[in-house]
Structure formats: structure tokens, C-alpha cells
C-alpha atoms as a PDB file:
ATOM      1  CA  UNK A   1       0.631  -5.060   4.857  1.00  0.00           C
ATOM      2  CA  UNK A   2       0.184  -1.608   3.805  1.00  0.00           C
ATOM      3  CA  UNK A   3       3.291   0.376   3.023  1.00  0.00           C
ATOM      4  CA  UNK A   4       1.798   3.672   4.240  1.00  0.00           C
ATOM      5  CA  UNK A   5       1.801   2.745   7.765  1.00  0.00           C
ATOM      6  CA  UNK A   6       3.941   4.709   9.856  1.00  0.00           C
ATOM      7  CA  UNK A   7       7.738   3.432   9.971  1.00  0.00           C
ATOM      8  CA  UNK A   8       9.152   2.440  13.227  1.00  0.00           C
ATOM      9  CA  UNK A   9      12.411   1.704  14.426  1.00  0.00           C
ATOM     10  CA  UNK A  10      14.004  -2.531  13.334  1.00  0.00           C
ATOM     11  CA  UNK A  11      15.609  -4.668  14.466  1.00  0.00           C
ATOM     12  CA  UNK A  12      15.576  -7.428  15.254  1.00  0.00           C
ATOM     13  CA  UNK A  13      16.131  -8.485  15.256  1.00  0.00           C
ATOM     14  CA  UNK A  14      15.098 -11.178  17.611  1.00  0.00           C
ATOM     15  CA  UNK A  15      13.088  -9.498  19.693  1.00  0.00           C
ATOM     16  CA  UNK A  16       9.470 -10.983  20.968  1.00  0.00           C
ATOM     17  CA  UNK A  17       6.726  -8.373  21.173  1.00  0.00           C
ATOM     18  CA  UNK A  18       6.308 -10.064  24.817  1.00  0.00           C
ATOM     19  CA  UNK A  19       9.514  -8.296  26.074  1.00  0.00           C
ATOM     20  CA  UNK A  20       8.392  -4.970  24.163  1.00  0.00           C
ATOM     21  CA  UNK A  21       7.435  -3.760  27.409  1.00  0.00           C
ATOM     22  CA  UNK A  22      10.547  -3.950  29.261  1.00  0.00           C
ATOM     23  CA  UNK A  23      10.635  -0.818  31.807  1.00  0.00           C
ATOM     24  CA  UNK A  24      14.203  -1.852  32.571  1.00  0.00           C
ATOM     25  CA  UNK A  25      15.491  -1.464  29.277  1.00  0.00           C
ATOM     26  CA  UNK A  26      18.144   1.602  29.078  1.00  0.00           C
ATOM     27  CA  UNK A  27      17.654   4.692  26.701  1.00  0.00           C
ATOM     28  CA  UNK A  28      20.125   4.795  24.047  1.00  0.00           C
ATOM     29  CA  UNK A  29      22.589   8.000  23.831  1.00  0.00           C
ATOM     30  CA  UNK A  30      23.261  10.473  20.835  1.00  0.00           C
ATOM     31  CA  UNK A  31      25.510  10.111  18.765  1.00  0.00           C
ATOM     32  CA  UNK A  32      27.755  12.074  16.800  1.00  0.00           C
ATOM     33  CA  UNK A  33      25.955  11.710  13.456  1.00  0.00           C
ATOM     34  CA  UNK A  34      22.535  12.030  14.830  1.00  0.00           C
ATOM     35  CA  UNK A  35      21.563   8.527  15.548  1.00  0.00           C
ATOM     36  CA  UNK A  36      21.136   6.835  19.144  1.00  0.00           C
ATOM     37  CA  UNK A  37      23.951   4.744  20.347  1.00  0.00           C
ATOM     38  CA  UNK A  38      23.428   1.164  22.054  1.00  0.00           C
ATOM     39  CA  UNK A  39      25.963   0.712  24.090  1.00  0.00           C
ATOM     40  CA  UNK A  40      26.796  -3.684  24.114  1.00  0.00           C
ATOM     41  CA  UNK A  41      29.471  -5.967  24.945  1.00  0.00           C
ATOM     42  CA  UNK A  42      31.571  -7.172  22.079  1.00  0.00           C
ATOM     43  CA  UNK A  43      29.386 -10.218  22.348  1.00  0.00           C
ATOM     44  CA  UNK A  44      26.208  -8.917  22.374  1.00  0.00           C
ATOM     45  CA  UNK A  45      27.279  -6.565  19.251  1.00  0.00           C
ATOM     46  CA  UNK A  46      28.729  -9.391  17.629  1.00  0.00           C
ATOM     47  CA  UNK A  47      24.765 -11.349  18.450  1.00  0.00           C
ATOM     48  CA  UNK A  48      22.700  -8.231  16.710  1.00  0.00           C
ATOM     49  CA  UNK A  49      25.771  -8.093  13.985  1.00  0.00           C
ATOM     50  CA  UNK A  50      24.992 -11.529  12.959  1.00  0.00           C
ATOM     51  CA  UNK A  51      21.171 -11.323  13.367  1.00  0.00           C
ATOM     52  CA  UNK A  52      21.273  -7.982  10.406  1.00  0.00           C
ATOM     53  CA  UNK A  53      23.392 -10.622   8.235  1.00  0.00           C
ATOM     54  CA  UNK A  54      21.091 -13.430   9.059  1.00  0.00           C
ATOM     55  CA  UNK A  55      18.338 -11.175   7.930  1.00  0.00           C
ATOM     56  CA  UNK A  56      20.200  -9.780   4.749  1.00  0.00           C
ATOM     57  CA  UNK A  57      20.456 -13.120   3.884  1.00  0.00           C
ATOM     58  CA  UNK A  58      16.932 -14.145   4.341  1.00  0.00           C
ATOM     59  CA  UNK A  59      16.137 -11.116   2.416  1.00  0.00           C
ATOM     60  CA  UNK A  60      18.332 -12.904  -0.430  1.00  0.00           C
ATOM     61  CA  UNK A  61      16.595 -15.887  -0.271  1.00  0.00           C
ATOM     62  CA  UNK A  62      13.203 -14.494  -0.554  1.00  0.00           C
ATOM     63  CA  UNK A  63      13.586 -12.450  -3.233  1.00  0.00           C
ATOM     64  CA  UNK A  64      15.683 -15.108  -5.108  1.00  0.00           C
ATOM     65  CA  UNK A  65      13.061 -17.440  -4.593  1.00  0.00           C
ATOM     66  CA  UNK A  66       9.992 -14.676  -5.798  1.00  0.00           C
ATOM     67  CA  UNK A  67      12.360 -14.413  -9.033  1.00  0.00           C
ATOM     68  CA  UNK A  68      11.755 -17.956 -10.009  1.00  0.00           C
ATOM     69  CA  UNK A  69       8.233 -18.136  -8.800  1.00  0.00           C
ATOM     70  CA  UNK A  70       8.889 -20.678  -5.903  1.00  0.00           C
ATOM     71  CA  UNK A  71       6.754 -19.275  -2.974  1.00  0.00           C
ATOM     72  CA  UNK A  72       6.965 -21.926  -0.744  1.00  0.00           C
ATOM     73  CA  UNK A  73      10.865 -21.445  -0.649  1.00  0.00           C
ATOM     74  CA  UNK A  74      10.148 -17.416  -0.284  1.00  0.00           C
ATOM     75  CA  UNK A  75       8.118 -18.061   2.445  1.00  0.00           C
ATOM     76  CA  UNK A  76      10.276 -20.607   4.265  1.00  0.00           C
ATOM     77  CA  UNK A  77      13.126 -18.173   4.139  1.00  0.00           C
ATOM     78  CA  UNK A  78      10.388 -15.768   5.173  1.00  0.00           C
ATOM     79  CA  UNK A  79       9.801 -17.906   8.230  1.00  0.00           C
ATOM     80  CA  UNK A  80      13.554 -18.203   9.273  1.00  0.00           C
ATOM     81  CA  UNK A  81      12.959 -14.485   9.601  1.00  0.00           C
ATOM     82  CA  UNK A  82      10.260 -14.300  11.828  1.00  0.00           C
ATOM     83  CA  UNK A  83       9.453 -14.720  15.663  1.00  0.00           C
ATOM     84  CA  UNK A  84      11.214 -18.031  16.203  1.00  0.00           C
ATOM     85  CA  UNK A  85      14.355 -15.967  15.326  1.00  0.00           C
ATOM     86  CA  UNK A  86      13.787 -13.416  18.104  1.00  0.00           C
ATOM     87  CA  UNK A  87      13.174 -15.794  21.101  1.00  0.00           C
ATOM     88  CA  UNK A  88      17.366 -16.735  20.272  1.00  0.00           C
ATOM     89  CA  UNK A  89      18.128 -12.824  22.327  1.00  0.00           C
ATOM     90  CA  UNK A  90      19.067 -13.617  26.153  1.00  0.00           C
ATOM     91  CA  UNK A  91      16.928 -11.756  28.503  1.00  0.00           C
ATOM     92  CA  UNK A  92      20.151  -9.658  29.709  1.00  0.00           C
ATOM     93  CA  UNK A  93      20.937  -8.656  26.275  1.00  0.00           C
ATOM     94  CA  UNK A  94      17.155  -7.314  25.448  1.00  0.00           C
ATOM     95  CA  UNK A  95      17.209  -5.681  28.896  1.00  0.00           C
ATOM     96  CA  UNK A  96      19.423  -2.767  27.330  1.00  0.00           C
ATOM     97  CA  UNK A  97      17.962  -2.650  24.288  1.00  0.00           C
ATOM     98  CA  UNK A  98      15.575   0.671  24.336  1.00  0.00           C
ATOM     99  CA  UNK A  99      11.901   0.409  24.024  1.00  0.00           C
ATOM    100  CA  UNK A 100      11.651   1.877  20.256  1.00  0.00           C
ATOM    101  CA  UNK A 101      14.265  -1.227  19.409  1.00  0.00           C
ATOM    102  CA  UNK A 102      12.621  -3.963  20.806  1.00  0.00           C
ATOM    103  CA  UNK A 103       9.395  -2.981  19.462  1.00  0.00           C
ATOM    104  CA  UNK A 104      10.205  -2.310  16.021  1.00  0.00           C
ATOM    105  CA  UNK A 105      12.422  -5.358  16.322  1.00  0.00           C
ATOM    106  CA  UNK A 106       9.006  -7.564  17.348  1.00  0.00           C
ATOM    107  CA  UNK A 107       7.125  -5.837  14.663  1.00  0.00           C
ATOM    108  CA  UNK A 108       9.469  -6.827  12.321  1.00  0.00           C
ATOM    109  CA  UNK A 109       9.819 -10.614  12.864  1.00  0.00           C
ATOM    110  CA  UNK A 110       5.916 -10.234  12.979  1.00  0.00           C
ATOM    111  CA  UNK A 111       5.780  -9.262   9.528  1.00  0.00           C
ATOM    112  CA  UNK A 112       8.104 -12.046   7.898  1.00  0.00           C
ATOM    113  CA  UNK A 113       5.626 -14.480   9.771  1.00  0.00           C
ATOM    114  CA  UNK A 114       2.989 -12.866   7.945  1.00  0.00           C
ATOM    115  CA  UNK A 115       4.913 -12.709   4.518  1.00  0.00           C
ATOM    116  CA  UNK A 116       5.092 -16.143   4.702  1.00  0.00           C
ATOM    117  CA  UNK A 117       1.661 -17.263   5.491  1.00  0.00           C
ATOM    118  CA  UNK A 118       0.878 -14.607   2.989  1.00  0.00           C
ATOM    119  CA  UNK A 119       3.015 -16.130   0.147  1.00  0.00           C
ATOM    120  CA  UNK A 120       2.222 -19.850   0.571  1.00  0.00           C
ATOM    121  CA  UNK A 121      -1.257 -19.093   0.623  1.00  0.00           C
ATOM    122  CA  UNK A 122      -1.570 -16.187  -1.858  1.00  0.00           C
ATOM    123  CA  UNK A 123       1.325 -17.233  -4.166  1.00  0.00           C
ATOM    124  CA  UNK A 124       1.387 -13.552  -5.584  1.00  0.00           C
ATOM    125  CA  UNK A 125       4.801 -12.190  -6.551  1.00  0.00           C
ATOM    126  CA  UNK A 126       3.847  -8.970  -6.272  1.00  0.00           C
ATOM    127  CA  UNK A 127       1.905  -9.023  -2.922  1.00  0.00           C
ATOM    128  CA  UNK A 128       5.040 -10.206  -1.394  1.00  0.00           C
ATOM    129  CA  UNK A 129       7.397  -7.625  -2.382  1.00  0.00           C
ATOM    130  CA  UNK A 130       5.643  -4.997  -1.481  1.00  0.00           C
ATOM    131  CA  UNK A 131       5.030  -6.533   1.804  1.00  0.00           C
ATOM    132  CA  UNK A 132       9.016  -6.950   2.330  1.00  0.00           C
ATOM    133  CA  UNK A 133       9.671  -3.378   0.531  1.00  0.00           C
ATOM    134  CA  UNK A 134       7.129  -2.186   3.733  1.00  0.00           C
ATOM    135  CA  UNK A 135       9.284  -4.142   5.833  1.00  0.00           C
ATOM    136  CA  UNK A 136      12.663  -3.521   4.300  1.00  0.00           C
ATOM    137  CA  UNK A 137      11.777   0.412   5.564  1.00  0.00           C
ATOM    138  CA  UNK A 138      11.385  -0.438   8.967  1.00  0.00           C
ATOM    139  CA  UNK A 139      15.130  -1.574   8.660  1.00  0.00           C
ATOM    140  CA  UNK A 140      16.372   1.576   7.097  1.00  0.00           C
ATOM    141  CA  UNK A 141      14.363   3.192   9.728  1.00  0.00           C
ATOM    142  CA  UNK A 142      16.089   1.726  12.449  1.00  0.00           C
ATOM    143  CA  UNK A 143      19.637   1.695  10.892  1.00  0.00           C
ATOM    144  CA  UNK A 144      19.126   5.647  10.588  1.00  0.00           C
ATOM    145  CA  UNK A 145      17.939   5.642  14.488  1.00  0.00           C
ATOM    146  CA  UNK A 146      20.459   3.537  15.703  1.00  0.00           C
ATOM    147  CA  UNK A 147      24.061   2.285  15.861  1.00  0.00           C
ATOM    148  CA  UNK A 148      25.806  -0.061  17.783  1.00  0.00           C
ATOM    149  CA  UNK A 149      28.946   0.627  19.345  1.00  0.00           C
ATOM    150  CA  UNK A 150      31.202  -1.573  22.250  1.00  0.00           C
ATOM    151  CA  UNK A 151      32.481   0.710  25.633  1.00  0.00           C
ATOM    152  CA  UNK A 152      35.492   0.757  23.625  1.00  0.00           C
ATOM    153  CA  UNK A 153      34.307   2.207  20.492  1.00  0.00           C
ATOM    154  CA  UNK A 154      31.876   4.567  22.082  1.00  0.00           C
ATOM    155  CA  UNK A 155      35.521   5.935  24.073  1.00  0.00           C
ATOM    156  CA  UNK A 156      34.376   4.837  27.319  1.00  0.00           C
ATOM    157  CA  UNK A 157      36.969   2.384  29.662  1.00  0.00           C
END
């Protein structure tokens, strides 16, 4: 992967690049501090909460693993990451996620697939950090894009 590319907006998080094209999906509103606000039930919040700590700690796990030089471990946690995670969002859920979500979301599952392919057939250190550093951006990308608030945090009844 090369870390020029142009960033894009994460998560998910468990998004498929089949439902990337979603016309249904909602546009997210501005917020105070600049970034879009997606607007979920306390239980789909708490589903994309635990996906970003499911992800932090496959992050952990891969770069634990690249420190002792195990790649197959580094790209098994890789693979945890990647598209079989996002096919876990319900349809109703990824409905009101906007466009620039779901896509960056798909890309990003994409690329721990590849990380992993990459690092049991590669087995270079290296390669595979700078693949997840190019990755890792598309995550702050979309944490300075978006935020995720319930009706009741984002003041509405």
C-alpha cells in the first residue's frame, strides 16, 4: 500500500464495500467542533464503540506480534480486522451511516485483508508497518470527520 494515497474517511468499521453504495444512507450534521455528527441509538453507538476498541486492539496485536518477528500472528490479528469483521453491521444500522463512512470503513477492512496476505507471504517487518501506519491515517482521518453522538447527547428528545 502506498502511504501517499489520498486519505479517506474510517471506520469501520464493519462496513462491506458492497453496501458503499447505499443511496439511503443519511448525511451526517455539523458539529460544534467542526466534525460531522452521526446521529445512532445507544445501541448502535455502543456497536461502532466496540468495533474502534476491537480494532485498537487488533492494532495491539499486530504490532506486538511484528516486535517479536511472528508474522503469521500479525497477520491473523490482521485478518480479525478485515472484511469478515464488517459483514457483523445490521443493514439498518449501515443505512444511516453516510456514504464517506461506509466507504472509508470498506476500504479499511480491505487493507487489513491485504496486510495480512502481505505479511504471511512477505514476512517483512517493515512492509507491514508502513502498510498499517497508511492505514492507521485513514482512522485519524475519520475520527477528525466524524463523531458519534445518541439523540440524547446531540440535545435532541
Amino acid at each position: 500500500m502506498n502511504p501517499t494515497l489520498p486519505l479517506a474517511v474510517l471506520l469501520s468499521l464493519q462496513l462491506g464495500s458492497a453496501y458503499a453504495q447505499d443511496p439511503h444512507a443519511h448525511p451526517a450534521a455539523p458539529a460544534h467542533d467542526g466534525r460531522a455528527i452521526l446521529t445512532l441509538n445507544p445501541d448502535e453507538r455502543a456497536m461502532i464503540l466496540d468495533e474502534m476498541r476491537r480494532f485498537l486492539d487488533g492494532v495491539q496485536k499486530m504490532t506486538a506480534a511484528m516486535g517479536q518477528q511472528d508474522m503469521p500472528a500479525a497477520a491473523a490479528a490482521a485478518r480479525d480486522m478485515g472484511r469478515k469483521m464488517a459483514h457483523e453491521v445490521p443493514p439498518a444500522l449501515r443505512a444511516k451511516l453516510p456514504l464517506e463512512f461506509r466507504q472509508l470503513g470498506a476500504s479499511v477492512h480491505g487493507d487489513f485483508d491485504q496486510i495480512a496476505l502481505d505479511a504471511e507471504s512477505l514476512k517483512d517487518v517493515s512492509y507491514s508497518l508502513g502498510q498499517l501506519s497508511a492505514t492507521l491515517q485513514k482512522c485519524v482521518s475519520c475520527h477528525t470527520m466524524y463523531q458519534i453522538q445518541t439523540p440524547e447527547l446531540n440535545g435532541e428528545h
